[in-house]
N, C-alpha and C. Protein backbone atom coordinates (compact mmCIF):
# COMPACT_ATOMS: atom_id res chain seq x y z
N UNK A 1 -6.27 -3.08 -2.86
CA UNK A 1 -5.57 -1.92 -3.37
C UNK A 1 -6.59 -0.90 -3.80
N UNK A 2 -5.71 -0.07 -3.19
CA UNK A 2 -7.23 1.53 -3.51
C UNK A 2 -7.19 1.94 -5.43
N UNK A 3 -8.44 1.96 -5.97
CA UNK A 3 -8.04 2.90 -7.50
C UNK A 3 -7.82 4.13 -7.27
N UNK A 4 -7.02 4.53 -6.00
CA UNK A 4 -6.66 5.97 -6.03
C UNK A 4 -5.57 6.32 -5.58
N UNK A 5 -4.38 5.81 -6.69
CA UNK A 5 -3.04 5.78 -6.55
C UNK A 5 -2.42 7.85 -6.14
N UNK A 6 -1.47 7.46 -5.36
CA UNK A 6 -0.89 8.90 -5.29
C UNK A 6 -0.62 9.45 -6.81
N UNK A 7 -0.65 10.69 -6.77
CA UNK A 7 -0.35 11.50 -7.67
C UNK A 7 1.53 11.31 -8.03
N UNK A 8 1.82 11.35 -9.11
CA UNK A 8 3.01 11.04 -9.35
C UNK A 8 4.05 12.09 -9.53
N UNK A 9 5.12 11.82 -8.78
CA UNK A 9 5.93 13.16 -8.45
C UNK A 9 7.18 13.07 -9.43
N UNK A 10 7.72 14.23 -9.54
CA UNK A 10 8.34 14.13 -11.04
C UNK A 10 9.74 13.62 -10.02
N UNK A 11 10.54 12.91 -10.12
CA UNK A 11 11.42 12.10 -9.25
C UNK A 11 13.12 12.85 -9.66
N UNK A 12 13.46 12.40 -11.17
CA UNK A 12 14.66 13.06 -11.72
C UNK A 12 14.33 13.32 -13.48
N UNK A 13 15.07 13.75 -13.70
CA UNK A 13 15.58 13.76 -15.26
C UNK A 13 15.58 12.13 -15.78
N UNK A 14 16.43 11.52 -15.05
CA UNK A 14 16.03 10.46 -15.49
C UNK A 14 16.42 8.82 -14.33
N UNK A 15 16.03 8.11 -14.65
CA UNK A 15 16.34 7.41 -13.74
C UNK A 15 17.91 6.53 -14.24
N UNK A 16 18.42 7.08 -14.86
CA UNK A 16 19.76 6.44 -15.35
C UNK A 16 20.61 6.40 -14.28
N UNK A 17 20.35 7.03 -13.45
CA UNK A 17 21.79 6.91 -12.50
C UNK A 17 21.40 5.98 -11.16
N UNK A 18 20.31 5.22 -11.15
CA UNK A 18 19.31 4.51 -10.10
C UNK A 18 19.72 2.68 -10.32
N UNK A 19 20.24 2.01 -9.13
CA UNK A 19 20.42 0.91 -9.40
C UNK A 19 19.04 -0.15 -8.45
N UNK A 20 18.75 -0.58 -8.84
CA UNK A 20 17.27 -1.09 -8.57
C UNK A 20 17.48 -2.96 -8.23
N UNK A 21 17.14 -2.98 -7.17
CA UNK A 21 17.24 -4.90 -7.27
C UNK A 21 15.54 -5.25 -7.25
N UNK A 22 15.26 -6.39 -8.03
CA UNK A 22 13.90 -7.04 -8.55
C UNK A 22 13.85 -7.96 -7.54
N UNK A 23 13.09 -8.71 -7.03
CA UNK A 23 12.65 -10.11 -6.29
C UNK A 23 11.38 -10.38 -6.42
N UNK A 24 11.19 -11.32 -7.55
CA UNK A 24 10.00 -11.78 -8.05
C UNK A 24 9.68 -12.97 -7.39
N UNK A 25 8.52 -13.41 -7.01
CA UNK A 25 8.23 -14.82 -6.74
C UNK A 25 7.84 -14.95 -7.82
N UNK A 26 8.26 -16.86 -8.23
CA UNK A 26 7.43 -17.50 -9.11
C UNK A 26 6.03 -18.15 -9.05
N UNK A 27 5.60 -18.39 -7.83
CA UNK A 27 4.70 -18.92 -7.17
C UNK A 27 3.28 -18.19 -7.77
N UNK A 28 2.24 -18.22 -8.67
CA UNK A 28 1.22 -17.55 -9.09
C UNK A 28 1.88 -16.70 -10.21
N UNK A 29 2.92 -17.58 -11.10
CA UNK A 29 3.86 -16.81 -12.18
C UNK A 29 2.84 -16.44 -13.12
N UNK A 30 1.89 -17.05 -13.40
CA UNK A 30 1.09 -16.43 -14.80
C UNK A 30 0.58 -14.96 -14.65
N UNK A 31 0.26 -14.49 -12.94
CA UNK A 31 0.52 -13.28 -12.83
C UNK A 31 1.54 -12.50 -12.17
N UNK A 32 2.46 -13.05 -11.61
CA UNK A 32 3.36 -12.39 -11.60
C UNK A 32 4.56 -11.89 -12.86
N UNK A 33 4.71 -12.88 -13.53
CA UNK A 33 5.30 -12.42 -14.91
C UNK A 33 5.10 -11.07 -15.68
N UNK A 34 3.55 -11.10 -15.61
CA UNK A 34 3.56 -9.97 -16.64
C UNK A 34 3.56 -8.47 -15.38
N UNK A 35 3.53 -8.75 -14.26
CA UNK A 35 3.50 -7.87 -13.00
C UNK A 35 5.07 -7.04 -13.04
N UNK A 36 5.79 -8.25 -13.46
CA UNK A 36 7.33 -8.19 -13.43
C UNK A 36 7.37 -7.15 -14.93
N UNK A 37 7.17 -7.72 -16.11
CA UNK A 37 7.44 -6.85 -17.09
C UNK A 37 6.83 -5.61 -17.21
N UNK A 38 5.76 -5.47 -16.48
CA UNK A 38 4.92 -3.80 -17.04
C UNK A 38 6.38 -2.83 -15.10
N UNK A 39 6.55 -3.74 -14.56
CA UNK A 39 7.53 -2.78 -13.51
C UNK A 39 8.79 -2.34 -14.38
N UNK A 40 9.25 -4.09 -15.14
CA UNK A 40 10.34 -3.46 -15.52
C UNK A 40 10.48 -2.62 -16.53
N UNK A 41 9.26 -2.46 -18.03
CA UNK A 41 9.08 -1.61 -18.89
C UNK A 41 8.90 -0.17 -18.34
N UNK A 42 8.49 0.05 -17.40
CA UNK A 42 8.16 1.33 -16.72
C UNK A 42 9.67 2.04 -16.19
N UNK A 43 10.34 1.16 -15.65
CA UNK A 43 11.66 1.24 -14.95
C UNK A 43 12.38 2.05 -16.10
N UNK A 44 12.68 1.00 -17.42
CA UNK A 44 13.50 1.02 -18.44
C UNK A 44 13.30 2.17 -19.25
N UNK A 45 11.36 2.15 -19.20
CA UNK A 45 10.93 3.71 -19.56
C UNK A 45 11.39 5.32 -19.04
N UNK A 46 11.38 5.25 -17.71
CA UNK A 46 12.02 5.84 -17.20
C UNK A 46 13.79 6.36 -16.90
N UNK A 47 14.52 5.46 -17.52
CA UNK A 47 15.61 5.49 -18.06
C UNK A 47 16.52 4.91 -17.24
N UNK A 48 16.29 3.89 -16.54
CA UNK A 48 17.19 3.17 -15.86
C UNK A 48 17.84 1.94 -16.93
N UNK A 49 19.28 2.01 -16.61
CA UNK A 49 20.02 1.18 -17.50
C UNK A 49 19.71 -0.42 -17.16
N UNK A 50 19.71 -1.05 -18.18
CA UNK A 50 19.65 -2.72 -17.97
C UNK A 50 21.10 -3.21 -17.26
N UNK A 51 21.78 -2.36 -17.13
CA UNK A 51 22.73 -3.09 -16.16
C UNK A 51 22.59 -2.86 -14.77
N UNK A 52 21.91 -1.85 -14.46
CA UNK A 52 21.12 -0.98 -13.49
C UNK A 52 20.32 -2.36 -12.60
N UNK A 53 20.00 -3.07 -13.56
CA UNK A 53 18.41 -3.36 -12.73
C UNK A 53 19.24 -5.13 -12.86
N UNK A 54 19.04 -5.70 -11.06
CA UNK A 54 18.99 -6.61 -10.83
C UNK A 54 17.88 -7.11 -10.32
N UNK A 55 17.37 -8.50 -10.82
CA UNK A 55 16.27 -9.29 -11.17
C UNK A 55 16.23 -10.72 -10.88
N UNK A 56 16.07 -11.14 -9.15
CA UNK A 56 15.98 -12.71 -8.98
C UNK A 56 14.48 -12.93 -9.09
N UNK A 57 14.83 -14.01 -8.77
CA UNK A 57 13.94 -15.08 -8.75
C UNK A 57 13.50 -16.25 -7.91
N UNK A 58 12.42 -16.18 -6.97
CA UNK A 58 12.27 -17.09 -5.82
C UNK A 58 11.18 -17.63 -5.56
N UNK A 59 11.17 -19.16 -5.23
CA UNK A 59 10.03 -20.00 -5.36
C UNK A 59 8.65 -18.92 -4.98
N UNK A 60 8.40 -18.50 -4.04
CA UNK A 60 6.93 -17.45 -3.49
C UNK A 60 7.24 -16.38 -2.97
N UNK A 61 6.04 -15.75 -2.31
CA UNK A 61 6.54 -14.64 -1.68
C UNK A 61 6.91 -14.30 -0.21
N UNK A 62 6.38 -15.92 0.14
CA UNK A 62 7.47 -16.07 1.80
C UNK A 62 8.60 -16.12 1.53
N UNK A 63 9.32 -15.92 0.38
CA UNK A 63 11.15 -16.13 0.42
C UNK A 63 11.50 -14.53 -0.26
N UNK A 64 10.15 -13.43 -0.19
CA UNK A 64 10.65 -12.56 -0.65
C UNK A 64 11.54 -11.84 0.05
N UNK A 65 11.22 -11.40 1.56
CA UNK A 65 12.36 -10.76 2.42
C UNK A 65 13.43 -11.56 2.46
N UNK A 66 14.01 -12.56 2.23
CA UNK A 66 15.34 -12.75 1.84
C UNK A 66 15.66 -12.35 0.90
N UNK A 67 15.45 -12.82 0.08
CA UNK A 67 15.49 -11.85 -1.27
C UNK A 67 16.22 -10.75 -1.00
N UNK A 68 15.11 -10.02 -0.47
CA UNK A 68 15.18 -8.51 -0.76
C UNK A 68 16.22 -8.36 0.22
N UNK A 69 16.88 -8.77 1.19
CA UNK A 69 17.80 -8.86 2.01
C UNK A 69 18.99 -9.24 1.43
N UNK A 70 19.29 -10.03 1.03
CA UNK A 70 20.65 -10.54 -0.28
C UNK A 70 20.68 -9.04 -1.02
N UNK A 71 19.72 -8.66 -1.63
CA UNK A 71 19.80 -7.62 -2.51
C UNK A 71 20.00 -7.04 -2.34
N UNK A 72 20.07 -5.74 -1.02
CA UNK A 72 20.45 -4.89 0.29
C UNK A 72 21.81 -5.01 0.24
N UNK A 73 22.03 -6.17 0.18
CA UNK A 73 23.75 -6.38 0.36
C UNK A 73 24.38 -5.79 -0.34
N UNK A 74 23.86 -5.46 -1.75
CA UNK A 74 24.59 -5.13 -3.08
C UNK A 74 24.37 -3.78 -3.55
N UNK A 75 23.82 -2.73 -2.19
CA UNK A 75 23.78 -1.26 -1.97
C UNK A 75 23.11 -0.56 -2.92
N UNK A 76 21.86 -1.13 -3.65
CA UNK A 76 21.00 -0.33 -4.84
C UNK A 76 20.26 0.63 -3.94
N UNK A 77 19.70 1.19 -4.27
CA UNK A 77 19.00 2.64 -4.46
C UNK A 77 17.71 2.35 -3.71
N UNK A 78 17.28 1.05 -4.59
CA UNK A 78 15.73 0.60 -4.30
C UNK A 78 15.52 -0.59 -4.12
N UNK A 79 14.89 -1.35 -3.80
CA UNK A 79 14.53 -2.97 -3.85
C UNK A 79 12.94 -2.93 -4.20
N UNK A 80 12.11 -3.81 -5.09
CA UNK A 80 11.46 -3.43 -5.12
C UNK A 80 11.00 -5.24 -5.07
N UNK A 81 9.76 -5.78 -4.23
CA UNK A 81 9.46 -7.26 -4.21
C UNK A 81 8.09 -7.05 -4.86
N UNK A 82 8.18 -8.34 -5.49
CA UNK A 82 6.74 -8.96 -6.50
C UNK A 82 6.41 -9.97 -5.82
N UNK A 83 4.96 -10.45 -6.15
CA UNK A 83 4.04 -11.36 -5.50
C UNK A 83 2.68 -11.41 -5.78
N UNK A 84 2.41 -12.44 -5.80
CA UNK A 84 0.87 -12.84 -6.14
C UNK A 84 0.40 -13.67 -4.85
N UNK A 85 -0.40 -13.29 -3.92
CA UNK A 85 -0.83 -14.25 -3.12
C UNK A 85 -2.44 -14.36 -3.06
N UNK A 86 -3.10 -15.36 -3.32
CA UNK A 86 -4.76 -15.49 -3.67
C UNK A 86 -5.27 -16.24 -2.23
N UNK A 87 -6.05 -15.41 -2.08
CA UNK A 87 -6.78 -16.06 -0.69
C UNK A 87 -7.66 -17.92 -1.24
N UNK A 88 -7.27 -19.13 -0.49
CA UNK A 88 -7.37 -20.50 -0.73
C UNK A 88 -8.46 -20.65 -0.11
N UNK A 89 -8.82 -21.75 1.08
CA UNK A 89 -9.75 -22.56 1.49
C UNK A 89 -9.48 -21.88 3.30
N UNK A 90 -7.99 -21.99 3.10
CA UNK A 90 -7.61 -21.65 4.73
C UNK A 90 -7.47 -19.81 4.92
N UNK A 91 -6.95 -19.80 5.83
CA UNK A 91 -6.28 -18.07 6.43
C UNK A 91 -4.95 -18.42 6.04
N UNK A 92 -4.02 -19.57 5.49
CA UNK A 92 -2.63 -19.38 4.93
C UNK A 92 -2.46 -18.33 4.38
N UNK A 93 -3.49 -17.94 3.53
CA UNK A 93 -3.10 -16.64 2.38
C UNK A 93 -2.78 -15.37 3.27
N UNK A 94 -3.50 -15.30 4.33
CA UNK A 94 -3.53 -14.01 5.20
C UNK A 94 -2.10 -13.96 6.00
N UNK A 95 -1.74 -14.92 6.59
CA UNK A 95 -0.67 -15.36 7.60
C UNK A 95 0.73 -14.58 6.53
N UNK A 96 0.94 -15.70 5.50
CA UNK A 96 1.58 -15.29 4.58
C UNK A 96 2.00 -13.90 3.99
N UNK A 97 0.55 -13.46 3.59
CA UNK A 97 0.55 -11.88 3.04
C UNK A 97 1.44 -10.73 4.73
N UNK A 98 0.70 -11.20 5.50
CA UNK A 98 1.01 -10.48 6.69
C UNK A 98 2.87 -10.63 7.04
N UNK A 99 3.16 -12.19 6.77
CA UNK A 99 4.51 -12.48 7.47
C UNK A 99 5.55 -11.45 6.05
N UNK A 100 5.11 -11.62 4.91
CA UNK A 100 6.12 -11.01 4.32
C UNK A 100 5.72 -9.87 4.38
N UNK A 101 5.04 -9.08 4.14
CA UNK A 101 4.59 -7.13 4.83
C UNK A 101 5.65 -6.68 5.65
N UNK A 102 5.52 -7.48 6.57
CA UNK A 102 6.34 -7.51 8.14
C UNK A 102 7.94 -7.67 7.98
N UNK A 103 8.02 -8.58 6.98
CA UNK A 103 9.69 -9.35 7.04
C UNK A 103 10.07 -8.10 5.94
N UNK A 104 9.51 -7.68 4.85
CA UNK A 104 9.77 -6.88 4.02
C UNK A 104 10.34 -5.30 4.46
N UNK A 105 9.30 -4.55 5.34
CA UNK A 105 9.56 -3.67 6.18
C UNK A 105 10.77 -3.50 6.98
N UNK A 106 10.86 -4.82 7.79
CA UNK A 106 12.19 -5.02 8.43
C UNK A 106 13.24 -4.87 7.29
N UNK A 107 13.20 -5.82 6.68
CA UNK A 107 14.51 -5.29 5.64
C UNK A 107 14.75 -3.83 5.36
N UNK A 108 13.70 -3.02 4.76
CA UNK A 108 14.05 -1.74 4.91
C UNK A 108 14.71 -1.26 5.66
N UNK A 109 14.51 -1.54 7.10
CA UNK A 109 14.74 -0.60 8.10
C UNK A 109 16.11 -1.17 8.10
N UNK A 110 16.11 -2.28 8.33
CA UNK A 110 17.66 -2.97 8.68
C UNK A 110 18.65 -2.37 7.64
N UNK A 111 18.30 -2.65 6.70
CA UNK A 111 19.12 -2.16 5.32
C UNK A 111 19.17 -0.98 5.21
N UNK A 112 18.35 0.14 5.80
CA UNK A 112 18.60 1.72 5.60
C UNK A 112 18.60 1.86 3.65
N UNK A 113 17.39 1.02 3.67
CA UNK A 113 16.95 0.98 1.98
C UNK A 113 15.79 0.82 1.48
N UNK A 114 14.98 1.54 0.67
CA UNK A 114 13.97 1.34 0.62
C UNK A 114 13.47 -0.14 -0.13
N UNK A 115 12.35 -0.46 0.62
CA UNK A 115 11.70 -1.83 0.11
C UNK A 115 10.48 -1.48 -0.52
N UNK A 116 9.85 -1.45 -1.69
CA UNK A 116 8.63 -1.45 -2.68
C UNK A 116 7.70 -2.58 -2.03
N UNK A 117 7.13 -2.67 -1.31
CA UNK A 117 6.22 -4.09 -1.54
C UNK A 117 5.19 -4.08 -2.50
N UNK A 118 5.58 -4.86 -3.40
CA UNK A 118 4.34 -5.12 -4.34
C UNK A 118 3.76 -6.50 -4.79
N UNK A 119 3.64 -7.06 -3.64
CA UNK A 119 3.14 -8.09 -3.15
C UNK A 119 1.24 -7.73 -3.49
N UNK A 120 0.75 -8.50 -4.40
CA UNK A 120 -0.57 -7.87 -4.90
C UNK A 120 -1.18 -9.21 -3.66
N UNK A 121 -2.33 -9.00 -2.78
CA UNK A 121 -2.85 -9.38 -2.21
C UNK A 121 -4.23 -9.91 -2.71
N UNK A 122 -4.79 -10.76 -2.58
CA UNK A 122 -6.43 -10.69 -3.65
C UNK A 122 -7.20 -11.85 -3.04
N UNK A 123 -8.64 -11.48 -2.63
CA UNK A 123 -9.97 -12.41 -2.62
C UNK A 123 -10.25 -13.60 -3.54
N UNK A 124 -9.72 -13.41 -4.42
CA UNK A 124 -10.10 -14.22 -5.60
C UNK A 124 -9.00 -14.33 -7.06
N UNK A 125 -9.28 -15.31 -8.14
CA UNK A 125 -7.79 -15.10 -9.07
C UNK A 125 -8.51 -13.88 -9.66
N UNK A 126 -9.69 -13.66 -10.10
CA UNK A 126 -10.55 -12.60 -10.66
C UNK A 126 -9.78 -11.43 -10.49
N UNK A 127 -10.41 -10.96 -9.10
CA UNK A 127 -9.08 -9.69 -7.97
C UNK A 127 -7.77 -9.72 -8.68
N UNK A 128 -7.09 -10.80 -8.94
CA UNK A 128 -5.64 -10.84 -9.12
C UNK A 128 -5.67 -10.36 -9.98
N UNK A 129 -6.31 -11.32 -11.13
CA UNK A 129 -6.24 -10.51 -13.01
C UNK A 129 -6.29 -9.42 -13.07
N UNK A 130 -6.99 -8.71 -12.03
CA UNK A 130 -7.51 -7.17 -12.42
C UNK A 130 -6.45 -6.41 -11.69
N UNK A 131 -5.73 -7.06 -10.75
CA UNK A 131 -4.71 -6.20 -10.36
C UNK A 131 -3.16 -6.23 -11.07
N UNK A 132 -3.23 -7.33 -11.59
CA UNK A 132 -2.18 -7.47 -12.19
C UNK A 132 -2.08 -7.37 -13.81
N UNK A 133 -3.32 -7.51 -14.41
CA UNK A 133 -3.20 -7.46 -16.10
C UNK A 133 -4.07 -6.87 -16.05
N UNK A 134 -5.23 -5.88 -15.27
CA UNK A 134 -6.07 -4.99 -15.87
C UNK A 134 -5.40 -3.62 -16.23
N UNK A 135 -6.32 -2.67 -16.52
CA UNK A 135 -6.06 -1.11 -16.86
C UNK A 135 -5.34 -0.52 -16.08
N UNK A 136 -5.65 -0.95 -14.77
CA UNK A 136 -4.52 0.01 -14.11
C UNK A 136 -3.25 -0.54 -13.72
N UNK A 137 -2.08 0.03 -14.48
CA UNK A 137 -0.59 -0.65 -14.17
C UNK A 137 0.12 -0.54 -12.87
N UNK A 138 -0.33 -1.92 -12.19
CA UNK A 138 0.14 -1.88 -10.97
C UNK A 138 1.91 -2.05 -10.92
N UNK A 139 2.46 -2.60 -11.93
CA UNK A 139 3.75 -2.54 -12.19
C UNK A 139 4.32 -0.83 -12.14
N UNK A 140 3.59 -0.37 -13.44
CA UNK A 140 4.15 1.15 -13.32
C UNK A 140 3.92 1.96 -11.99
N UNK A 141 2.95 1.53 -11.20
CA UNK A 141 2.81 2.59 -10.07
C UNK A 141 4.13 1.91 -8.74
N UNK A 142 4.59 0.48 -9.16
CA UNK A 142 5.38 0.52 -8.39
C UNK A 142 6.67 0.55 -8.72
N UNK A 143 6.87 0.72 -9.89
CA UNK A 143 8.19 0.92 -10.16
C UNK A 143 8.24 2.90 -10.11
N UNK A 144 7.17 3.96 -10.52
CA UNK A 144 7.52 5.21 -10.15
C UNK A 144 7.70 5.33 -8.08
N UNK A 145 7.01 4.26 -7.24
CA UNK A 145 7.02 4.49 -6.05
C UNK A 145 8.60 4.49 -5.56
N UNK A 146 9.44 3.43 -6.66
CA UNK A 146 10.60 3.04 -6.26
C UNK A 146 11.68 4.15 -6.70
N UNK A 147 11.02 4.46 -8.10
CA UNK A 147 12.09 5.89 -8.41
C UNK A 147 12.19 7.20 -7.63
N UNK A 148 10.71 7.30 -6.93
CA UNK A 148 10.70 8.59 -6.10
C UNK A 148 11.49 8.45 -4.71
N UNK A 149 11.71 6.93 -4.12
CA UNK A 149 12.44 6.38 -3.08
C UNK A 149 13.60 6.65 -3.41
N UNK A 150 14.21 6.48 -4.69
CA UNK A 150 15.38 6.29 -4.71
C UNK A 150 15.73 7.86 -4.88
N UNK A 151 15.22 8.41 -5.77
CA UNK A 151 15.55 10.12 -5.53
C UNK A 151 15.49 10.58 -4.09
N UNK A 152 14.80 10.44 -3.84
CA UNK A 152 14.51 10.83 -2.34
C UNK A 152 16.04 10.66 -1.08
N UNK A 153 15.74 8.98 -1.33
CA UNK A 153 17.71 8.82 -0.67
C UNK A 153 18.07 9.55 -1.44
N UNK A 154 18.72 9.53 -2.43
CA UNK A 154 19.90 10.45 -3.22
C UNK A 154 20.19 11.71 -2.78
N UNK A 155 18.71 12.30 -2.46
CA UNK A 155 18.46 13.61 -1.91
C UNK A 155 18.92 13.96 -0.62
N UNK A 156 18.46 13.13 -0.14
CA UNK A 156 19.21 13.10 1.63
C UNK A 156 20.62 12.56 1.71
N UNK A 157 20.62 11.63 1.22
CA UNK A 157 22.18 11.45 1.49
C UNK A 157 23.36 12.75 0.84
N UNK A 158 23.10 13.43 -0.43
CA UNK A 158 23.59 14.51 -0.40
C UNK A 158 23.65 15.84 0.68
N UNK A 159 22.08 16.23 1.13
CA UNK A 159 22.09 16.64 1.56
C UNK A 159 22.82 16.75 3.06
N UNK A 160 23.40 15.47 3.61
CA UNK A 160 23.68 14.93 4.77
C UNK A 160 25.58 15.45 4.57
N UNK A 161 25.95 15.51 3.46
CA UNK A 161 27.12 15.24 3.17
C UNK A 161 27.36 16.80 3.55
């Protein structure tokens, strides 16, 4: 991940009117957990209602495009997937990182909804810590990626009307 996140675009007034589905893997939970709370504090910051925001939960992040596919079903705004995957002994980590990228994307397209991947990818647990509990809030940059998605539809689909 680059330290040179896009510039952040002012999305709405507020995100209260934005229904958001979560799909966290548990799989590398000690960082995905707190990955999950700095997205969803950012979300909530931004003013999306807690009834707003649906939030599963699935063994890793090969079961995230289902996930995020179930969640599609239930016509939110945004989907946004979590993940921790640490490169091991083998290329599993790579295969993996690659198959859900891929399966994630598809859902988008299929679903005519945007998909967040925030699937943190990493060399090492080191890499991870720093992407996931260092200074820079990789939660907040993907939960504003998801609010500007979801304005964005809002925008077009009005405009379409």
């Amino acid at each position: 991940m680059s330290l040179h996140s896009p510039a952040r675009v002012s999305t709405a007034a507020s995100g209260g009117p934005f229904r958001i589905g979560i799909a966290a893997a548990r799989y590398n939970d000690r960082l995905v957990e707190p990955l999950l709370a700095r997205t969803v504090a950012a979300l909530r910051a931004a003013g999306v209602k807690e009834r707003n925001l649906t939030v599963v939960r699935v063994p890793g992040s090969g079961e995230l495009p289902v996930a995020a596919q179930w969640l599609a079903a239930r016509r939110p705004d945004v989907i946004i997937a979590l993940g921790v995957i640490i490169r091991g002994e083998t290329l599993h980590y790579e295969l993996l990182a690659h198959a859900s990228a891929r399966a994630l994307q598809r859902v988008a397209l299929d679903a005519r909804r945007p998909v967040i991947n925030g699937v943190v990818v990493a060399e090492s647990e080191a890499q991870a810590e720093a992407r996931c509990l260092g200074r820079i809030d990789r939660g907040a940059e993907f939960a504003a990626a998801a609010l500007e998605m979801a304005a964005l539809g809002r925008r077009l689909r009005r405009a379409r009307s």
